[in-house]
C-alpha atoms as a PDB file:
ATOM      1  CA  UNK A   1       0.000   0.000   0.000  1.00  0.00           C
ATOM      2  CA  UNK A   2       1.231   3.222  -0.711  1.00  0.00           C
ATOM      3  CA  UNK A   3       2.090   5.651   2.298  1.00  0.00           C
ATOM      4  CA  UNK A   4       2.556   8.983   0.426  1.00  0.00           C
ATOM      5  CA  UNK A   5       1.592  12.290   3.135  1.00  0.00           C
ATOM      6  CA  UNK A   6       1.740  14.312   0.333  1.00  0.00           C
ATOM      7  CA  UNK A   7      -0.900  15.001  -2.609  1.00  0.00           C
ATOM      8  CA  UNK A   8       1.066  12.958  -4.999  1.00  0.00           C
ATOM      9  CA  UNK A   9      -1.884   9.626  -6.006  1.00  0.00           C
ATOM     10  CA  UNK A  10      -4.017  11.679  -8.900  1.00  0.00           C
ATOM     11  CA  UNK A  11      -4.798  14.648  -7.001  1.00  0.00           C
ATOM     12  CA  UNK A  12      -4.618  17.387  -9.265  1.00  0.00           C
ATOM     13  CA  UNK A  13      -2.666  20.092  -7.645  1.00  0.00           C
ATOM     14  CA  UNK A  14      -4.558  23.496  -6.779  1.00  0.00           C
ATOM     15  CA  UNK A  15      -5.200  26.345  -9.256  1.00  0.00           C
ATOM     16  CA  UNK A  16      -1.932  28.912  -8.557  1.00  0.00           C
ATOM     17  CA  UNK A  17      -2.767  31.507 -10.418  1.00  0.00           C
ATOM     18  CA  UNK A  18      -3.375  32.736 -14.234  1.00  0.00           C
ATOM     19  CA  UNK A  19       0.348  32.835 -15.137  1.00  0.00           C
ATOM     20  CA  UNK A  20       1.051  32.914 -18.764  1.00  0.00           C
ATOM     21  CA  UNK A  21       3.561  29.783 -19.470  1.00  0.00           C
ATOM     22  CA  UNK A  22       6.067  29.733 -21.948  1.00  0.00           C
ATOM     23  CA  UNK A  23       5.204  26.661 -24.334  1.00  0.00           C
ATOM     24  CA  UNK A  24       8.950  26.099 -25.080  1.00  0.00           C
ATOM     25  CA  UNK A  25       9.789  22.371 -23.720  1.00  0.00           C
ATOM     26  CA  UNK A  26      12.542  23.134 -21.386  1.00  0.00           C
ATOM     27  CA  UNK A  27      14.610  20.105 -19.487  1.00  0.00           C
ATOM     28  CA  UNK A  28      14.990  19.642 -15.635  1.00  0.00           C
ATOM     29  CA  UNK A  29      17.065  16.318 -14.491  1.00  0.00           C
ATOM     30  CA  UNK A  30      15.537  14.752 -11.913  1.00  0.00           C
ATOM     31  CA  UNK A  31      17.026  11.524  -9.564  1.00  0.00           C
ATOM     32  CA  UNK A  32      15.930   9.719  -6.637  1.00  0.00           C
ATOM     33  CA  UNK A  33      17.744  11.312  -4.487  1.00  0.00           C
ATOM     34  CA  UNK A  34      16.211  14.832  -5.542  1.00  0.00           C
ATOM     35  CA  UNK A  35      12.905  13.353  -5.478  1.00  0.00           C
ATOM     36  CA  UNK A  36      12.840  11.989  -2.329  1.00  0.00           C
ATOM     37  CA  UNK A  37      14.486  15.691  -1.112  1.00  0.00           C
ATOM     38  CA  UNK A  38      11.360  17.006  -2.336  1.00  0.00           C
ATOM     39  CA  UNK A  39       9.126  14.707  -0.663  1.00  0.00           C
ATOM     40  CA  UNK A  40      10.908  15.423   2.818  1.00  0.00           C
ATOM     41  CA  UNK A  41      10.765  19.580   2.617  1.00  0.00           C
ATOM     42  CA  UNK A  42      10.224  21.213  -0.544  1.00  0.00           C
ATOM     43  CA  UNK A  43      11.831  24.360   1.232  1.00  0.00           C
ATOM     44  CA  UNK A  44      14.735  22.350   1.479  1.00  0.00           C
ATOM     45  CA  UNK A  45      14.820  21.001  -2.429  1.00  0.00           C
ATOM     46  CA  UNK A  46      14.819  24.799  -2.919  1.00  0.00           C
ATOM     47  CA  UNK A  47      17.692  25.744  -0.777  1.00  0.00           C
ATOM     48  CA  UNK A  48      19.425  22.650  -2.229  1.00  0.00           C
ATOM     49  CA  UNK A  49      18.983  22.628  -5.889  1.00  0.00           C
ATOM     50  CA  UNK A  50      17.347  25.502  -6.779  1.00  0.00           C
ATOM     51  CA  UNK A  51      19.478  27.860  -4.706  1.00  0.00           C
ATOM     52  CA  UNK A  52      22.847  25.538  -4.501  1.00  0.00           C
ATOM     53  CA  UNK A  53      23.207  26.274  -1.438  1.00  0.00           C
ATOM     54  CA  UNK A  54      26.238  24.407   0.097  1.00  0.00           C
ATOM     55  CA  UNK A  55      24.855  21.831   3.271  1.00  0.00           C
ATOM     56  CA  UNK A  56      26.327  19.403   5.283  1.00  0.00           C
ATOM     57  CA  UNK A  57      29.421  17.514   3.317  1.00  0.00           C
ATOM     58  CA  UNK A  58      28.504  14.824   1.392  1.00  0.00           C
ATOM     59  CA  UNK A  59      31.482  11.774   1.404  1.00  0.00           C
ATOM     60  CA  UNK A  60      31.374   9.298  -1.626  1.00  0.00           C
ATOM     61  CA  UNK A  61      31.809   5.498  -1.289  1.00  0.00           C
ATOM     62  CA  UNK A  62      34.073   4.027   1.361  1.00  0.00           C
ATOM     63  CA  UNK A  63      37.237   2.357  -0.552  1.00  0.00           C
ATOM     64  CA  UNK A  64      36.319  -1.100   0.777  1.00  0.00           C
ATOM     65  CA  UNK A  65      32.652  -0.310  -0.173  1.00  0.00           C
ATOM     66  CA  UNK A  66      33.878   0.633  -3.756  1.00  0.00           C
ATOM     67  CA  UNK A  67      35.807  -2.176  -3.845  1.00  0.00           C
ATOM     68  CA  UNK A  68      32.861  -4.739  -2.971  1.00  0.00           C
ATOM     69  CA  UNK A  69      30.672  -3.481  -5.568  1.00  0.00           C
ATOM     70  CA  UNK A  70      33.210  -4.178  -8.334  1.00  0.00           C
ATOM     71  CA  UNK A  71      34.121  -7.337  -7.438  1.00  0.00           C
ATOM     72  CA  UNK A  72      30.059  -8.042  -7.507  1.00  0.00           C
ATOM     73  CA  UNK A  73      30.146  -6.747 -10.445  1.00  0.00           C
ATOM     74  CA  UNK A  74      32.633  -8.516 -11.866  1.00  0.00           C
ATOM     75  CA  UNK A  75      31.621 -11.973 -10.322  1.00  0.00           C
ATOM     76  CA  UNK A  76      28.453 -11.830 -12.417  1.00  0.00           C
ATOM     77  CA  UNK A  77      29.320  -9.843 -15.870  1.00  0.00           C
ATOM     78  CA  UNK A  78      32.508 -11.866 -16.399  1.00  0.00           C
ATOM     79  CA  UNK A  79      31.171 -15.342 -15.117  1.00  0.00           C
ATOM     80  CA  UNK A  80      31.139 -17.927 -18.348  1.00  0.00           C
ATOM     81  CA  UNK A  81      27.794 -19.780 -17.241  1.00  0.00           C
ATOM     82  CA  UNK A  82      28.991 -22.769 -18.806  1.00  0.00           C
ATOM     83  CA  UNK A  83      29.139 -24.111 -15.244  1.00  0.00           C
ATOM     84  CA  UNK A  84      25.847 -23.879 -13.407  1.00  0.00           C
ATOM     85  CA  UNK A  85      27.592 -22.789 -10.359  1.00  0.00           C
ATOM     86  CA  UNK A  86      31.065 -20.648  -9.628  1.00  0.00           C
ATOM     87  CA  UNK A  87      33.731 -22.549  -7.066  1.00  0.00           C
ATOM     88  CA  UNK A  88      34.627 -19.971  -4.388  1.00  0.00           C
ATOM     89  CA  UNK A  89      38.023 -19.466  -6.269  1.00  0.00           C
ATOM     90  CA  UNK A  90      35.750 -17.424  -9.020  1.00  0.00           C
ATOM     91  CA  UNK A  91      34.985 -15.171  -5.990  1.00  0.00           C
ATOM     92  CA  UNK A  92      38.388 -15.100  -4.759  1.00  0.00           C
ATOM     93  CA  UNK A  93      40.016 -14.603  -8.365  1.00  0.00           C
ATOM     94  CA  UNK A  94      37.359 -11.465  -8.293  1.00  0.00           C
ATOM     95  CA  UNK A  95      38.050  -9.775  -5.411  1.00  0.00           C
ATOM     96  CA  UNK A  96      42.075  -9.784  -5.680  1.00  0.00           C
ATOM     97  CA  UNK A  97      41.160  -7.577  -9.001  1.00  0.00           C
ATOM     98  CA  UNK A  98      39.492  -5.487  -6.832  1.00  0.00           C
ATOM     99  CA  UNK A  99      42.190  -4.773  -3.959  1.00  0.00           C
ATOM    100  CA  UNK A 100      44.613  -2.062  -5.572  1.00  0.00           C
ATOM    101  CA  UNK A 101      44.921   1.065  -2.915  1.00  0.00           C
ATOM    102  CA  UNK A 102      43.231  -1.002  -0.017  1.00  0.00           C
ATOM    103  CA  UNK A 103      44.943  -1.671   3.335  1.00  0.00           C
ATOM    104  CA  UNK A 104      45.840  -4.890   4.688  1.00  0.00           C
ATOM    105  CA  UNK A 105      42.780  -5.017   7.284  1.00  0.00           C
ATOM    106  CA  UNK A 106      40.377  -3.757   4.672  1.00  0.00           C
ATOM    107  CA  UNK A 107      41.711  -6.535   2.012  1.00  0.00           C
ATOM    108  CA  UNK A 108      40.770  -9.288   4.570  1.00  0.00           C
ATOM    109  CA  UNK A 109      37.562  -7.645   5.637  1.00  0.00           C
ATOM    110  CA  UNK A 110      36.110  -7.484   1.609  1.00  0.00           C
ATOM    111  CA  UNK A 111      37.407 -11.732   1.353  1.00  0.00           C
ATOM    112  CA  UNK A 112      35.539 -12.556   4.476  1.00  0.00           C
ATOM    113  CA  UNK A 113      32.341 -10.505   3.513  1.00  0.00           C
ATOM    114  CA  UNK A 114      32.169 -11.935  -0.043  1.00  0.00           C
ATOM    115  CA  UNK A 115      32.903 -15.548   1.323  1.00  0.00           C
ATOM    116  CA  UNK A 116      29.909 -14.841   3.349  1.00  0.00           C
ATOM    117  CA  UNK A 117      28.074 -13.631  -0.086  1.00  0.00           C
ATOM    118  CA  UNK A 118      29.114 -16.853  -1.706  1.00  0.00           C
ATOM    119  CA  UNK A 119      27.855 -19.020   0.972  1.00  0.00           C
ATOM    120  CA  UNK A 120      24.497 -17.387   1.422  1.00  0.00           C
ATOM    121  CA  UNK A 121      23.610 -16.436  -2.081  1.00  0.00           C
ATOM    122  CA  UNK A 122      25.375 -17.990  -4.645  1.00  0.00           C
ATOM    123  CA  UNK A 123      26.650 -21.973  -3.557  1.00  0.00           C
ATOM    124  CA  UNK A 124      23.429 -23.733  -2.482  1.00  0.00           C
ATOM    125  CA  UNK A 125      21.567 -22.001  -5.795  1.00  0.00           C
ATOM    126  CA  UNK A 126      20.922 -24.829  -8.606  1.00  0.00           C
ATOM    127  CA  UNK A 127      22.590 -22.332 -10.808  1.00  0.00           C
ATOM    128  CA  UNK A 128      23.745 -18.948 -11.022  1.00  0.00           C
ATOM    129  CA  UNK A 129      21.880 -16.356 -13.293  1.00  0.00           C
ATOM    130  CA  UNK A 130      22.537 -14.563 -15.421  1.00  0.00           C
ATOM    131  CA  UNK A 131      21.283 -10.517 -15.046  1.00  0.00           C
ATOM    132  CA  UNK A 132      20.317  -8.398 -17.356  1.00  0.00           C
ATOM    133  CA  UNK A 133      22.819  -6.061 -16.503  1.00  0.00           C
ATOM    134  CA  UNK A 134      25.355  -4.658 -13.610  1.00  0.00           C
ATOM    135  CA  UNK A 135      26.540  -1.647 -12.785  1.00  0.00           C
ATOM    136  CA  UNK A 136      24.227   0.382 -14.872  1.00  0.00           C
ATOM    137  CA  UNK A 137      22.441   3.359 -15.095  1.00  0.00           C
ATOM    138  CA  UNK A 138      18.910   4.416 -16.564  1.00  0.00           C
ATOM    139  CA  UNK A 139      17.346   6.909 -17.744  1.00  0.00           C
ATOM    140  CA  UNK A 140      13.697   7.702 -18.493  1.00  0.00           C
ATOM    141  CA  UNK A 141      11.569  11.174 -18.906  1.00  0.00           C
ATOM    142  CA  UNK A 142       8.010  12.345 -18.090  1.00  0.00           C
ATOM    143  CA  UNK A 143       6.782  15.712 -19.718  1.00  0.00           C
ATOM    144  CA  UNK A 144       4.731  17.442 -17.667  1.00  0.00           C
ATOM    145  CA  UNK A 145       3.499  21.102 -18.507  1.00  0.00           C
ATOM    146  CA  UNK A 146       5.878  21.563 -20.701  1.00  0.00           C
ATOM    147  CA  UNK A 147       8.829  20.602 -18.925  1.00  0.00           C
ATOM    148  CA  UNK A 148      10.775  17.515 -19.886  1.00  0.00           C
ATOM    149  CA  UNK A 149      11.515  15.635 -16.706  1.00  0.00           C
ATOM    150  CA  UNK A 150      14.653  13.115 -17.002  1.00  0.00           C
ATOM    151  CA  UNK A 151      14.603  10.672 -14.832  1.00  0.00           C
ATOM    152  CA  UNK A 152      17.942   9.065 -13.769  1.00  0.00           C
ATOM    153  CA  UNK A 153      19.226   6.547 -11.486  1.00  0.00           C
ATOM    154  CA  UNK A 154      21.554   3.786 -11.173  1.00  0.00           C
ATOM    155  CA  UNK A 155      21.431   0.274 -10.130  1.00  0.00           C
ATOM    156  CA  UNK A 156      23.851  -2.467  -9.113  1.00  0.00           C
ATOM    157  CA  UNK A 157      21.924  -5.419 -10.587  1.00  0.00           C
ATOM    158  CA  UNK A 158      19.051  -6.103 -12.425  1.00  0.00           C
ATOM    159  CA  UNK A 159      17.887  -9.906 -12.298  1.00  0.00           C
ATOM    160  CA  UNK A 160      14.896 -10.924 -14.834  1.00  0.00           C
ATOM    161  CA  UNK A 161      12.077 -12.955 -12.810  1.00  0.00           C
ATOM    162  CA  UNK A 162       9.650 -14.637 -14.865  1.00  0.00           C
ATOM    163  CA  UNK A 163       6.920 -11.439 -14.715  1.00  0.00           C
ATOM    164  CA  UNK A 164       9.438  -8.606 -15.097  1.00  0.00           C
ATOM    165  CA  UNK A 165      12.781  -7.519 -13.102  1.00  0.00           C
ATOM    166  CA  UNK A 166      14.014  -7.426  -9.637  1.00  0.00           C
ATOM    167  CA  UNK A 167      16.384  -4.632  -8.651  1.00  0.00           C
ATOM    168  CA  UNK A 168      19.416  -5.247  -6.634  1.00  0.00           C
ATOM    169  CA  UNK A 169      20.797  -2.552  -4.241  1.00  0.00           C
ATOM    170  CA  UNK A 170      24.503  -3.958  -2.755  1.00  0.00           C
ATOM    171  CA  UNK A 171      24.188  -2.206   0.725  1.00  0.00           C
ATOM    172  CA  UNK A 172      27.742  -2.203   2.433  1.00  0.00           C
ATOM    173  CA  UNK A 173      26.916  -0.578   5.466  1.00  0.00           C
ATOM    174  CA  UNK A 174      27.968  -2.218   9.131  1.00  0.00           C
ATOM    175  CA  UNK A 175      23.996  -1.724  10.458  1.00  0.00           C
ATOM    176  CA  UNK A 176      21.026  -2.006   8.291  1.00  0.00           C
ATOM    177  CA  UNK A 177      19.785   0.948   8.046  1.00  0.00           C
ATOM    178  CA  UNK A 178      16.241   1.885   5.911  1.00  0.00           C
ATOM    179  CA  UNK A 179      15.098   4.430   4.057  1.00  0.00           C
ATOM    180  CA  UNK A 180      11.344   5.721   5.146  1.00  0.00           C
ATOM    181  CA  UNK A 181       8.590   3.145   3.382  1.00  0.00           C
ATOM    182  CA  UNK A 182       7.469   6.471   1.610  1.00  0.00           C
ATOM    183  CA  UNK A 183      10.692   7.216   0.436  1.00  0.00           C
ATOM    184  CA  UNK A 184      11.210   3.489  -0.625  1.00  0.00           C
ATOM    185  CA  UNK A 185       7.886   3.938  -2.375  1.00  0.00           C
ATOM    186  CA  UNK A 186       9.325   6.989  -4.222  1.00  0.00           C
ATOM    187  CA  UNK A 187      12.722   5.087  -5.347  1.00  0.00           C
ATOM    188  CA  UNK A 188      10.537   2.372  -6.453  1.00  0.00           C
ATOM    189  CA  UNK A 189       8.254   4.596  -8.697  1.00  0.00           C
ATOM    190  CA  UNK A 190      11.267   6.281 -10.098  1.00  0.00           C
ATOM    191  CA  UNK A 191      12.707   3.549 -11.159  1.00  0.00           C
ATOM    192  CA  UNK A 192       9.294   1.333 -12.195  1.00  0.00           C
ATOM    193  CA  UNK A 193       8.923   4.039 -14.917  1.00  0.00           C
ATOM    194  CA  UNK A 194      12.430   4.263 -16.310  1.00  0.00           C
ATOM    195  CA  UNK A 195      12.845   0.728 -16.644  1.00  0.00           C
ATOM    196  CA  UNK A 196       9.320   0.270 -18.202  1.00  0.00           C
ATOM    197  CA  UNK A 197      10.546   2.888 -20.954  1.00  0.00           C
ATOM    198  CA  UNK A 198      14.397   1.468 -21.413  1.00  0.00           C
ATOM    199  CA  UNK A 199      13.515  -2.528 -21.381  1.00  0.00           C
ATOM    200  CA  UNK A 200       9.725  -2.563 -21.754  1.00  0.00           C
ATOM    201  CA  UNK A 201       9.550  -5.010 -18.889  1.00  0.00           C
ATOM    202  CA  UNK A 202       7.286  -4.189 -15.615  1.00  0.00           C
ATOM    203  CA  UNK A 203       9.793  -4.248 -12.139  1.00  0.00           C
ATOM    204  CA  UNK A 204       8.582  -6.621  -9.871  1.00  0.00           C
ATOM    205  CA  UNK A 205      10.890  -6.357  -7.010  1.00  0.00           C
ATOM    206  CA  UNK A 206      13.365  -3.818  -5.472  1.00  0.00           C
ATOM    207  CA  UNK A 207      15.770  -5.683  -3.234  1.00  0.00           C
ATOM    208  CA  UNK A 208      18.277  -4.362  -0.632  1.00  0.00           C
ATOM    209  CA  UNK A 209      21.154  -7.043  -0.164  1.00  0.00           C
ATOM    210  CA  UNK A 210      23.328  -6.562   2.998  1.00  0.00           C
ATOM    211  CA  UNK A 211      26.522  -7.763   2.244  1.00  0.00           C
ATOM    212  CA  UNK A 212      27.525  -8.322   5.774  1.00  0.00           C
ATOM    213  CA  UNK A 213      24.950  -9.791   7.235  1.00  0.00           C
ATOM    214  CA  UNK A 214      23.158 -11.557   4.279  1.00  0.00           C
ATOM    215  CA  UNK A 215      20.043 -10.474   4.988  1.00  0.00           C
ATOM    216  CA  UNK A 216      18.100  -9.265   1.427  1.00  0.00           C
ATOM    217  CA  UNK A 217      15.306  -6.882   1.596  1.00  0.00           C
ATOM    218  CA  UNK A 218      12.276  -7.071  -0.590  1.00  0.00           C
ATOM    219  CA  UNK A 219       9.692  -4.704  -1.569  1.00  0.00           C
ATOM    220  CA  UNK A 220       7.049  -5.624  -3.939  1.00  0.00           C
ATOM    221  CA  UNK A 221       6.825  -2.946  -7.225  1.00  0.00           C
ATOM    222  CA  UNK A 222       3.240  -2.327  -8.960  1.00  0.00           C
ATOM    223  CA  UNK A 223       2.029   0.165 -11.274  1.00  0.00           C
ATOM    224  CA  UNK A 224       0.686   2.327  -7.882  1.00  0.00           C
ATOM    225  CA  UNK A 225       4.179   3.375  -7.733  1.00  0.00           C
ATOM    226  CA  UNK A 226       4.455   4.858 -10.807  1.00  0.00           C
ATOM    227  CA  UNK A 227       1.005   6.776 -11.099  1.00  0.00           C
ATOM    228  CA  UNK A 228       2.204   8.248  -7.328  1.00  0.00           C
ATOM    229  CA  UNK A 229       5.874   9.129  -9.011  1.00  0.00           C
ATOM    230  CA  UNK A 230       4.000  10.895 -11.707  1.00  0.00           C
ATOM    231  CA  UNK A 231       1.659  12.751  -9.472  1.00  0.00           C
ATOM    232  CA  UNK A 232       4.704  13.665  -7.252  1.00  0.00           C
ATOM    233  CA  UNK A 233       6.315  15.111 -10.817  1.00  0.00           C
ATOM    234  CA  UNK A 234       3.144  16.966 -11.486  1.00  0.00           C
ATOM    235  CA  UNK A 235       3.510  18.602  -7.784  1.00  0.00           C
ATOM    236  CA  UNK A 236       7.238  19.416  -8.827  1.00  0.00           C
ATOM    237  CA  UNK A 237       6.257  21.277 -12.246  1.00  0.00           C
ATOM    238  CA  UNK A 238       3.726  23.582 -10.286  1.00  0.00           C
ATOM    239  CA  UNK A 239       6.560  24.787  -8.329  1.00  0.00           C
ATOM    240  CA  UNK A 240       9.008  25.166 -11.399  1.00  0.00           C
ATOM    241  CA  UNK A 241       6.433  26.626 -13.554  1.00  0.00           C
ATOM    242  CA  UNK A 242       4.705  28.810 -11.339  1.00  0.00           C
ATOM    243  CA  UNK A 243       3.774  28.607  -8.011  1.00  0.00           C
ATOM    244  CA  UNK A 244       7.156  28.729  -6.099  1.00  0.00           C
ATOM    245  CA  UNK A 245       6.133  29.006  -2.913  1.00  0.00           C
ATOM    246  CA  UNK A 246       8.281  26.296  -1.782  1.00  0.00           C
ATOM    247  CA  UNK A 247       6.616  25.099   0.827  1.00  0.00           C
ATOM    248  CA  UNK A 248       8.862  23.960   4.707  1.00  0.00           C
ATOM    249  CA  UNK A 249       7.324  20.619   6.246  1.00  0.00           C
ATOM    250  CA  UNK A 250       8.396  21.096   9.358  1.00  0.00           C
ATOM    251  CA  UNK A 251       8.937  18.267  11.867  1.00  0.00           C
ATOM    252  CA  UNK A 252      11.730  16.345  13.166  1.00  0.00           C
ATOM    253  CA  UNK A 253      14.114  16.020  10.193  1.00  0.00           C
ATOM    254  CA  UNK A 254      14.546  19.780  11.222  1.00  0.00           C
ATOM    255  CA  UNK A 255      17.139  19.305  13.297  1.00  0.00           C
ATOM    256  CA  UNK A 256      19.146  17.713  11.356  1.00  0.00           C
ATOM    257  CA  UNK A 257      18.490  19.859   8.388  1.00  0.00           C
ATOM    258  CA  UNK A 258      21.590  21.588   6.719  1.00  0.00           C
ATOM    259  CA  UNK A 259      19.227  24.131   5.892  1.00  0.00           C
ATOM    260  CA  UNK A 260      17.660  25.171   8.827  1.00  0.00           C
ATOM    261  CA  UNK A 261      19.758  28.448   9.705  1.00  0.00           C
ATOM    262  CA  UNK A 262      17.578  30.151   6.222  1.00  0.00           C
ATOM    263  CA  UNK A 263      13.852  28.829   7.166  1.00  0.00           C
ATOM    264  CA  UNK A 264      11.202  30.591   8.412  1.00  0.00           C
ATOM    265  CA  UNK A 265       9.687  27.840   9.809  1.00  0.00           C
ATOM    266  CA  UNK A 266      12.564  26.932  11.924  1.00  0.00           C
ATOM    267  CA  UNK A 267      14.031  30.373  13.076  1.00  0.00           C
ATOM    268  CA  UNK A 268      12.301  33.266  13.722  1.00  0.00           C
ATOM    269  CA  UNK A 269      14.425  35.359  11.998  1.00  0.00           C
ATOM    270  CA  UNK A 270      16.580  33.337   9.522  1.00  0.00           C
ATOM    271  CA  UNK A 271      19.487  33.936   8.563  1.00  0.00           C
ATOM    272  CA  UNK A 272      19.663  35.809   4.553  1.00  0.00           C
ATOM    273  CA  UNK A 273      20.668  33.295   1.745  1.00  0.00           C
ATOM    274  CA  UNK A 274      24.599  33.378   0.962  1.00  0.00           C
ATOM    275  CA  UNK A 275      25.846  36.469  -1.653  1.00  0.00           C
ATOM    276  CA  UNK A 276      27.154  33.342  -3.691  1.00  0.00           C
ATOM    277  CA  UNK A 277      23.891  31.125  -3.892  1.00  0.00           C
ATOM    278  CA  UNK A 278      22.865  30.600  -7.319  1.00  0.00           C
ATOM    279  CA  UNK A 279      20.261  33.432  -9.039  1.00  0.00           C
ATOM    280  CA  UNK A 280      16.741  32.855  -9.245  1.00  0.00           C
ATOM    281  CA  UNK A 281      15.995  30.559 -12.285  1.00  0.00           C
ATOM    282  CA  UNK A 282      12.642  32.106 -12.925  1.00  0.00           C
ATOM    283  CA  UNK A 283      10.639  29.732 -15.679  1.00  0.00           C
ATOM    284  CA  UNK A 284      14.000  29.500 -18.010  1.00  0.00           C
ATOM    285  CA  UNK A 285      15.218  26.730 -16.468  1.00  0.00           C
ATOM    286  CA  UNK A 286      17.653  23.911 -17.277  1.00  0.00           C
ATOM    287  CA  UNK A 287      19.237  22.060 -14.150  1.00  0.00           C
ATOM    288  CA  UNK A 288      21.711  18.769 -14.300  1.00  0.00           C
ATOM    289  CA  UNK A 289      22.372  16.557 -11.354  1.00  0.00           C
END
């Protein structure tokens, strides 16, 4: 069932005003990620990407996390599938590709995790599949008043089931740690419609595999998530187009916002956006991720 707070499963959004739109198809590029920052606090999305307003550091992939996901990678796209099953050596062959610029510690830790990997997902299978792809990236679009959404995202595996695709997310992280089921929801839309436009195939299944522990994560993927996606989208446009009122949801994410120092809704007299935030885009607008 789908969770959504927001007015994003065919509720039309309200009448903003009688605006005159420029027809010309413009592009915005649109990800998960950005997506889901909309859902939590559109005031934030605004301060974010709208603004580019610098927030809290983001770090990319952990070496050893890096590492994992290539090896994965590897294991599967380079596999000859002449054997119905890999010996552990396959795995081991893998991973010592993988190693360059790792310490000694970390070199162990990524053998013992994908040992683990081999033993819960891959040995006691009758035979090992081949995906559809690794590693990959897709890309879809939506056009919705007369913006040309693209939507983007990436993927570590895609598996075909006999109904459509499953979606594999390599999680590396020590804890197990989920997204919010609306936010899940969101990824899952976003990623439904993409895949339906690059493979025509339906996705069935978004899984999160936690390569430490083993433990997979399933969530089941119907066309509900892509009509709620699109409505989402259609919310989006109304503030690119026209309405830009950008509207705070305030609550607890708050205090952890980056943000928080330029919102009325948190401080009572916020502090002015930085001389070196990005312009106003008004309606001629063409953002990349």
């Amino acid at each position: 069932m789908m969770r959504l707070r927001r007015n994003t499963c065919g509720v039309e959004p309200e009448e903003t005003g009688s605006i005159l739109l420029d027809r010309t198809i413009m592009t915005y590029h649109l990800s998960a990620a950005k997506l889901q920052s909309y859902y939590r606090c559109p005031r934030a999305y605004y301060f974010r990407y709208e603004r580019g307003i610098s927030g809290a550091a983001f770090f990319g992939s952990a070496a050893l996390g890096l590492s994992l996901h290539q090896a994965l990678a590897q294991i599967y796209q380079d596999w000859h599938y002449k054997d119905a099953v890999p010996r552990l050596d396959w795995i081991e062959y893998c991973w010592n590709q993988q190693i360059t610029g790792l310490t000694a510690n970390q070199v162990t830790e990524g053998r013992n995790i994908l040992r683990h990997y081999y033993d819960s997902f891959i040995v006691n299978q009758s035979s090992m599949r081949r995906p559809l792809a690794v590693e990959g990236r897709i890309q879809g679009s939506l056009q919705v008043q007369n913006l040309e959404f693209v939507l983007s995202g990436r993927y570590d595996r895609l598996d075909y089931l006999d109904d459509g695709l499953e979606l594999i997310d390599y999680k590396s992280a020590k804890e197990v740690d989920l997204m919010e089921p609306d936010e899940i929801d969101l990824q899952i839309g976003l990623y439904y419609l993409a895949l339906e436009q690059r493979y025509q195939r339906n996705l069935k299944r978004m899984s999160l595999l936690y390569l430490r522990s083993g433990e997979k994560i399933s969530f089941e993927a119907t066309p509900d998530h892509r009509h709620c996606v699109e409505s989402m989208i259609s919310d989006l446009a109304v503030e690119l187009r026209s309405d830009r009122r950008w509207q705070p949801f305030p609550g607890n994410q708050c205090n952890r916002c980056a943000y928080s120092r330029y919102c009325p809704a948190v401080q009572a007299d916020p502090e002015p956006i930085p001389d070196d935030a990005r312009p106003e885009q008004g309606l001629q607008l063409v953002l990349s991720i």
